[in-house]
C-alpha atoms as a PDB file:
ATOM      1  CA  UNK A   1       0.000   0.000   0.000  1.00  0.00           C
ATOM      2  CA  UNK A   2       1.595   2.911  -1.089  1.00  0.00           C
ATOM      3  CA  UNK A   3       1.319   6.761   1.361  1.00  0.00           C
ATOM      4  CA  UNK A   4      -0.990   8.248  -0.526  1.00  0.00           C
ATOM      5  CA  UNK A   5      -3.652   5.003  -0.846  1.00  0.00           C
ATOM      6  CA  UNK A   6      -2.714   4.519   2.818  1.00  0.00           C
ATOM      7  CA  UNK A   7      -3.860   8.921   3.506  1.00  0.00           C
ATOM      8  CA  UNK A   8      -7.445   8.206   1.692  1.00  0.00           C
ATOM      9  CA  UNK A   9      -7.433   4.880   3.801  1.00  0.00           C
ATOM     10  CA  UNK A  10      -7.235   7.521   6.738  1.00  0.00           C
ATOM     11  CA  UNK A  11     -10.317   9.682   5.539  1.00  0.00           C
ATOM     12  CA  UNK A  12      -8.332  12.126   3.322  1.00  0.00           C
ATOM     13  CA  UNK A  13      -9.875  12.933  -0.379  1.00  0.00           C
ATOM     14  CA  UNK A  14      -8.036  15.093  -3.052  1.00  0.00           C
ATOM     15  CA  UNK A  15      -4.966  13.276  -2.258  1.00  0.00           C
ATOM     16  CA  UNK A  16      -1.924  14.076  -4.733  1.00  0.00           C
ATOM     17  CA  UNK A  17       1.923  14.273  -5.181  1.00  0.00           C
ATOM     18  CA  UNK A  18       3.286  17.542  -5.372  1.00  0.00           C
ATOM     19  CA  UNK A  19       6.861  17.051  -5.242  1.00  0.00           C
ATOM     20  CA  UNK A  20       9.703  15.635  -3.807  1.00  0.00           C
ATOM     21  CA  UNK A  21      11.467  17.749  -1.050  1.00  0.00           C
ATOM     22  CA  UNK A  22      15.522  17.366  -2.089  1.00  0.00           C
ATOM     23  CA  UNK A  23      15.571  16.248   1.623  1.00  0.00           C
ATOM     24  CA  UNK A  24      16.681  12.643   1.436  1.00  0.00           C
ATOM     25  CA  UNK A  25      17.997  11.391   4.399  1.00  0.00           C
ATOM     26  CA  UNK A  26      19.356   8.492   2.356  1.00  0.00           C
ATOM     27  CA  UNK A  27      19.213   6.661  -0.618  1.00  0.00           C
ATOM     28  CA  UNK A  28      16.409   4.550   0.759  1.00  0.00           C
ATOM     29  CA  UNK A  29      14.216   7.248   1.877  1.00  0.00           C
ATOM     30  CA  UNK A  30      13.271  10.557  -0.149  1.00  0.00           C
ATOM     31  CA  UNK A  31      11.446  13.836   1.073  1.00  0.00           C
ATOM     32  CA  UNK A  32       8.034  14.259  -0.802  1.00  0.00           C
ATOM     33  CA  UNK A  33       5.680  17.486  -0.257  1.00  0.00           C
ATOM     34  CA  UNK A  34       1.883  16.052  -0.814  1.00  0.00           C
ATOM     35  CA  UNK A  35      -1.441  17.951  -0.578  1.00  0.00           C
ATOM     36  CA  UNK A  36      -4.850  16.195   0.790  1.00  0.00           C
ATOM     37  CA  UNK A  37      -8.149  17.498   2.222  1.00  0.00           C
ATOM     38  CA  UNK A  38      -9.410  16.411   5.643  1.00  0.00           C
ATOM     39  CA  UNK A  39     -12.808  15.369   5.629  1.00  0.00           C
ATOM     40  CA  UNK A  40     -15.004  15.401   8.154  1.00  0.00           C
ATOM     41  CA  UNK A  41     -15.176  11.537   8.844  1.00  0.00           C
ATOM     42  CA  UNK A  42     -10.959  11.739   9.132  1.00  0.00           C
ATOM     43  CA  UNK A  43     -10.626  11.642  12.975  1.00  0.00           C
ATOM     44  CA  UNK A  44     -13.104   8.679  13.353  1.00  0.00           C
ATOM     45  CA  UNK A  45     -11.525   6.759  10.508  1.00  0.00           C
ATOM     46  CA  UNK A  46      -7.369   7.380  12.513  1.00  0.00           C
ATOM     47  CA  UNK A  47      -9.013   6.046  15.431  1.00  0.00           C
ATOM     48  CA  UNK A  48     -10.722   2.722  13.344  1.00  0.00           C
ATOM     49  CA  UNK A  49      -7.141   2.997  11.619  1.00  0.00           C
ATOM     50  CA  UNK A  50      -5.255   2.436  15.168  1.00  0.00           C
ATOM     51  CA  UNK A  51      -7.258  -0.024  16.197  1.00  0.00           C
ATOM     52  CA  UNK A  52      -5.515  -2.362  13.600  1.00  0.00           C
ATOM     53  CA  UNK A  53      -2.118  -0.420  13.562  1.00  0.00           C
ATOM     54  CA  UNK A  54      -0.129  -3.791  13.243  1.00  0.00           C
ATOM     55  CA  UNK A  55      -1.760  -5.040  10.608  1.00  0.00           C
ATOM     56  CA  UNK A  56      -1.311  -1.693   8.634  1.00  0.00           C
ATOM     57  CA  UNK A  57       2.342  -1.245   9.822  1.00  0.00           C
ATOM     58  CA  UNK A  58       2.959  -4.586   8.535  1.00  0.00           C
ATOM     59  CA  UNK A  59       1.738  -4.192   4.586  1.00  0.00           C
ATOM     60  CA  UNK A  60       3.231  -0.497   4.735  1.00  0.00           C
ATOM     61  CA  UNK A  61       6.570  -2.229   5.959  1.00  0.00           C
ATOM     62  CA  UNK A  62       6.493   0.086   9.385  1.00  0.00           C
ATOM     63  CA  UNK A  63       7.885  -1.589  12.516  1.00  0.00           C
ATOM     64  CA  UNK A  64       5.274  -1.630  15.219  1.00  0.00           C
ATOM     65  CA  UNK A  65       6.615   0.524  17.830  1.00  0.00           C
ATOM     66  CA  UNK A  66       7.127   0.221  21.178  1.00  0.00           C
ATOM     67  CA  UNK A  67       6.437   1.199  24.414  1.00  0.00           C
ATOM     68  CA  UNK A  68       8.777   3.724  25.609  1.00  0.00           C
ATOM     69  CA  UNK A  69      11.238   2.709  28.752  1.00  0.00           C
ATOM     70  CA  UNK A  70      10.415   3.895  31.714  1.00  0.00           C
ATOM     71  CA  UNK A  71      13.378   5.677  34.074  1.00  0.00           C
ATOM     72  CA  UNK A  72      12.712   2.551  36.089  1.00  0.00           C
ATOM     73  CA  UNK A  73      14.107   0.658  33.683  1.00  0.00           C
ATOM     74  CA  UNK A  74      17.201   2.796  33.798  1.00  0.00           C
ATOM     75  CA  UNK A  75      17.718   2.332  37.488  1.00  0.00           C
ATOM     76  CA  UNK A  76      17.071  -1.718  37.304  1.00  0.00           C
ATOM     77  CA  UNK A  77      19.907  -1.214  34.597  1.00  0.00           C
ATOM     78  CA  UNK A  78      21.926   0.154  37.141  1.00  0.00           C
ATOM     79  CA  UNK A  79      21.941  -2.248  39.673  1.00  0.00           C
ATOM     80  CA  UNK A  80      22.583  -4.602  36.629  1.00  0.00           C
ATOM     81  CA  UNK A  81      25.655  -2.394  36.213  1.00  0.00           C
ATOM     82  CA  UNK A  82      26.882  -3.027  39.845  1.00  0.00           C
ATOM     83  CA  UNK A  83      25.395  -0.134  41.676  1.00  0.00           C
ATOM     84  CA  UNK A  84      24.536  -0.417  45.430  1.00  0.00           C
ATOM     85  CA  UNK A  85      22.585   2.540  45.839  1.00  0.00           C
ATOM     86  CA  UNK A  86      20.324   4.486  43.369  1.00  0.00           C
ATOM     87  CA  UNK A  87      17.411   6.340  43.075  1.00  0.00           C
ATOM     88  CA  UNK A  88      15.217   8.385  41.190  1.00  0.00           C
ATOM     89  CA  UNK A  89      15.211  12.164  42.125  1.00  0.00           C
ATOM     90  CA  UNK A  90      13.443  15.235  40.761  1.00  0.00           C
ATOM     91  CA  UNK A  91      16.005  17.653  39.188  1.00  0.00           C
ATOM     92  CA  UNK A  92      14.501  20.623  40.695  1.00  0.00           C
ATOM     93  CA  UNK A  93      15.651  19.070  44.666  1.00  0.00           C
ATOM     94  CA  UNK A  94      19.305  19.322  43.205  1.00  0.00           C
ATOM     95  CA  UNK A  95      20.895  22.661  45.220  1.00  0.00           C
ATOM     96  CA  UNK A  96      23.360  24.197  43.131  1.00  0.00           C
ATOM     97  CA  UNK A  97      25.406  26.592  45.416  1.00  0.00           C
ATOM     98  CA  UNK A  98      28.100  28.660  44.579  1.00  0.00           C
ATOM     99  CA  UNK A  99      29.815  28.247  48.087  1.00  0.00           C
ATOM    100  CA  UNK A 100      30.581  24.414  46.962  1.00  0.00           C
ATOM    101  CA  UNK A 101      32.676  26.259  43.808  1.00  0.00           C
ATOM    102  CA  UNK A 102      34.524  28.805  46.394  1.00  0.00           C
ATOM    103  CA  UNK A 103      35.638  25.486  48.795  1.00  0.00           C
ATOM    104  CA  UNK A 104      37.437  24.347  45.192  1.00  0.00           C
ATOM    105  CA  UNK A 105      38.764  27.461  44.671  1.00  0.00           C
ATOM    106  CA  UNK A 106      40.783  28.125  48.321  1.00  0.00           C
ATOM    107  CA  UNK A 107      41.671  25.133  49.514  1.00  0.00           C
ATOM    108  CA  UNK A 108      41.499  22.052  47.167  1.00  0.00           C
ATOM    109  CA  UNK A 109      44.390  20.372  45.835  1.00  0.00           C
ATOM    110  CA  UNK A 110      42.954  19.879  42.591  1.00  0.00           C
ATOM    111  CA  UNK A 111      41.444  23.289  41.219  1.00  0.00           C
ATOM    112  CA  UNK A 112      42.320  23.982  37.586  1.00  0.00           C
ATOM    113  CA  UNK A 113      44.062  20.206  37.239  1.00  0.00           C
ATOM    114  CA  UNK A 114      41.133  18.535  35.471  1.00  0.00           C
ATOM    115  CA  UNK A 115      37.890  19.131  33.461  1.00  0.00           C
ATOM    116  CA  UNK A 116      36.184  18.185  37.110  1.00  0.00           C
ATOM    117  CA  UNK A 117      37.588  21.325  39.205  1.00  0.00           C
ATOM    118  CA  UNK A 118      37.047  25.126  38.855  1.00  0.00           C
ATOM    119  CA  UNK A 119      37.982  26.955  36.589  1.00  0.00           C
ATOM    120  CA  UNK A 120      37.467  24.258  33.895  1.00  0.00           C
ATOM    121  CA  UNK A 121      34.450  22.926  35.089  1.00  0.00           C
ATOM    122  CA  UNK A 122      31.361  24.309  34.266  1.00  0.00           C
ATOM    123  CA  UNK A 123      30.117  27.139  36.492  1.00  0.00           C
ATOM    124  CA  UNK A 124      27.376  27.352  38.957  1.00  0.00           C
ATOM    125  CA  UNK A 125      24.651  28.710  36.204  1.00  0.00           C
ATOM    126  CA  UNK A 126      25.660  26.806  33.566  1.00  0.00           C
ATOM    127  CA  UNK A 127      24.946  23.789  35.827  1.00  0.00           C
ATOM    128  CA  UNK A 128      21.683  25.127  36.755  1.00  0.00           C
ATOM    129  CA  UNK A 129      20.412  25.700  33.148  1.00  0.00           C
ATOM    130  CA  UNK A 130      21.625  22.274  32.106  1.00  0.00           C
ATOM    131  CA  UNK A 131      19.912  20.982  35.055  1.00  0.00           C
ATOM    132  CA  UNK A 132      16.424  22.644  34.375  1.00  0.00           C
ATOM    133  CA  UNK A 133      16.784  21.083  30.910  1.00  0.00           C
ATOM    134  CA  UNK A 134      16.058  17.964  32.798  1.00  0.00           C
ATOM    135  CA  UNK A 135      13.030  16.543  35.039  1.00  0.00           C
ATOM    136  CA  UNK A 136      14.358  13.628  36.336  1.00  0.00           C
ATOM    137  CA  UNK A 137      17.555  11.787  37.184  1.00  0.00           C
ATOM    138  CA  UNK A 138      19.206   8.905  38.376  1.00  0.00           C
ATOM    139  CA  UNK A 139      21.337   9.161  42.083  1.00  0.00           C
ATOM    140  CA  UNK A 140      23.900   6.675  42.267  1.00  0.00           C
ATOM    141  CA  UNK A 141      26.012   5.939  45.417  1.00  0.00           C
ATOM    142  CA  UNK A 142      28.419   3.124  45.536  1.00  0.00           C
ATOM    143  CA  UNK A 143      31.981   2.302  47.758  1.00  0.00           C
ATOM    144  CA  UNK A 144      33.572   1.593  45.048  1.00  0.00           C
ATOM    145  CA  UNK A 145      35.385   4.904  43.971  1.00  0.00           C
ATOM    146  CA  UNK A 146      36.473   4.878  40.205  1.00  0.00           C
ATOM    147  CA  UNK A 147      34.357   2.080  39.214  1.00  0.00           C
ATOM    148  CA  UNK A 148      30.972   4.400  40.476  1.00  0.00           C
ATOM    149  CA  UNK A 149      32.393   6.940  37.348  1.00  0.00           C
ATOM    150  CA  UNK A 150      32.895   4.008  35.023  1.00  0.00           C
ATOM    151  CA  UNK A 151      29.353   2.599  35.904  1.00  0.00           C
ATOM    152  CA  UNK A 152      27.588   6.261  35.399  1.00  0.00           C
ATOM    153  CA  UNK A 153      29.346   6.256  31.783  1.00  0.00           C
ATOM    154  CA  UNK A 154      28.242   2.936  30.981  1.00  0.00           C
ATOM    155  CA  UNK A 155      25.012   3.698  32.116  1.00  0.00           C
ATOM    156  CA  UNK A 156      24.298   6.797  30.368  1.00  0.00           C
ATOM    157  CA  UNK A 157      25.185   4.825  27.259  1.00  0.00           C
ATOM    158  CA  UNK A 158      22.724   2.214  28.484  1.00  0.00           C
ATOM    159  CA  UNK A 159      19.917   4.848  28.634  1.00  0.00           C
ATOM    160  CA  UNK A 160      20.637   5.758  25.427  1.00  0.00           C
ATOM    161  CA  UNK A 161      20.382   3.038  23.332  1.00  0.00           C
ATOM    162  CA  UNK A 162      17.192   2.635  25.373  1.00  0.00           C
ATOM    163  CA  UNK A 163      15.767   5.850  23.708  1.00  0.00           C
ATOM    164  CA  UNK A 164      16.788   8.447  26.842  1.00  0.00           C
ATOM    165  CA  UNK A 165      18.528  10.480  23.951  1.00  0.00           C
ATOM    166  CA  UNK A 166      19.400  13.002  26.722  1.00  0.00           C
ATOM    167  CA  UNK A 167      21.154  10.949  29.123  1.00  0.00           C
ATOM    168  CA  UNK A 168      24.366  12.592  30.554  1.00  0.00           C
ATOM    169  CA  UNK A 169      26.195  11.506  33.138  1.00  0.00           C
ATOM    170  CA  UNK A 170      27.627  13.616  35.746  1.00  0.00           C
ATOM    171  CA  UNK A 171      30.420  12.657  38.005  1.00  0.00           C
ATOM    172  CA  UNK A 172      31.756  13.987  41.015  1.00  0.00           C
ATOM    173  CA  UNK A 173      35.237  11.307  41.293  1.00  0.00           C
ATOM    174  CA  UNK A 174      37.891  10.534  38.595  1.00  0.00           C
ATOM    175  CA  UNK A 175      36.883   8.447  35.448  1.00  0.00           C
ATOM    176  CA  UNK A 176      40.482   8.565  33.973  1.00  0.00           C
ATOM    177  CA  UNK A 177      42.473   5.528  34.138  1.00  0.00           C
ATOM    178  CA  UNK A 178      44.997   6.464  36.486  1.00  0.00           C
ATOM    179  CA  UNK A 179      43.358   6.398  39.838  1.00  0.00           C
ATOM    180  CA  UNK A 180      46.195   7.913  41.326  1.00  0.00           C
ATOM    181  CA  UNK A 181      45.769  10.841  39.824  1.00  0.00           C
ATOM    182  CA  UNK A 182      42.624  12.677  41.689  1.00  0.00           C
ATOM    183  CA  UNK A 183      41.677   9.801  44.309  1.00  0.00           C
ATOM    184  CA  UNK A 184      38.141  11.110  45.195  1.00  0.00           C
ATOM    185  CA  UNK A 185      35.904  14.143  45.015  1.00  0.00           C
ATOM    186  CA  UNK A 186      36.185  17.081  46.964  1.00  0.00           C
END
């Protein structure tokens, strides 16, 4: 069944070509512009359409799609992963302080040795707008140092491929490979 016997299948009349885009996203697929009127009977006919979705997906050669994860998911991943504590938190209980940014810059041992310490890491506003970009995240707490930063990598590529195109993990110890270098967090 081809789009455009598929759009008067939907409840469209005065269906036509006009013409094709120039925005192919590859050599399978090719942008086309069409023109149809909605009739009146078009809603009622999507729903009766949905009802039988798979059947349609399948002679249109669509993939039935699937439920989205849930950040639950995510977090069973992490334990998965090796994590002994995690939880799901509401972005907007995360304090960002700028006090936590001066204790870096008078007194810590590593500030301006890594992309983790002032001045290279991002500042206290930048962190805040990132954050309100987000509505949830994951908390993880572990003993186990370095291998807590590897896990929170893994896992944001995890939540990724599990359609959490957003995922980004922050950490607060090293995640190079030298562990001597940067032992913990300040």
């Amino acid at each position: 069944m081809d789009f455009l016997a598929l759009m008067h299948k939907i409840g469209f009349t005065d269906e036509e070509l006009v013409s094709e885009t120039g925005l192919n996203s590859s050599p399978k697929t090719r942008g086309v512009l069409f023109r149809a009127q909605k009739s009146d009977k078009t809603d009622t006919m999507k729903r009766s359409l949905l009802e039988d979705s798979n059947n349609i997906e399948g002679k249109i050669g669509m993939k039935p799609k699937k439920n989205p994860p849930s950040i639950e998911a995510v977090l069973e991943k992490a334990f998965g992963l090796g994590i002994e504590k995690a939880k799901v938190i509401d972005t907007s209980t995360v304090t960002v302080e700028k006090w936590v940014r001066w204790k870096c810059l008078y007194g810590c041992p590593f500030y301006a040795k890594d992309a983790y310490h002032p001045p290279i890491a991002p500042d206290i506003n930048e962190t805040r707008l990132v954050l309100s970009e987000y509505s949830k995240a994951i908390l993880l707490n572990s003993s186990k140092g370095k291998a807590l930063s590897d896990i929170a990598i893994r896992l944001e590529e995890e939540a990724y491929h599990m359609g959490f195109y957003k995922a980004f993990a922050l950490t607060a110890l090293p995640s190079g490979l030298d562990e001597s270098v940067n032992t913990g967090a300040t």
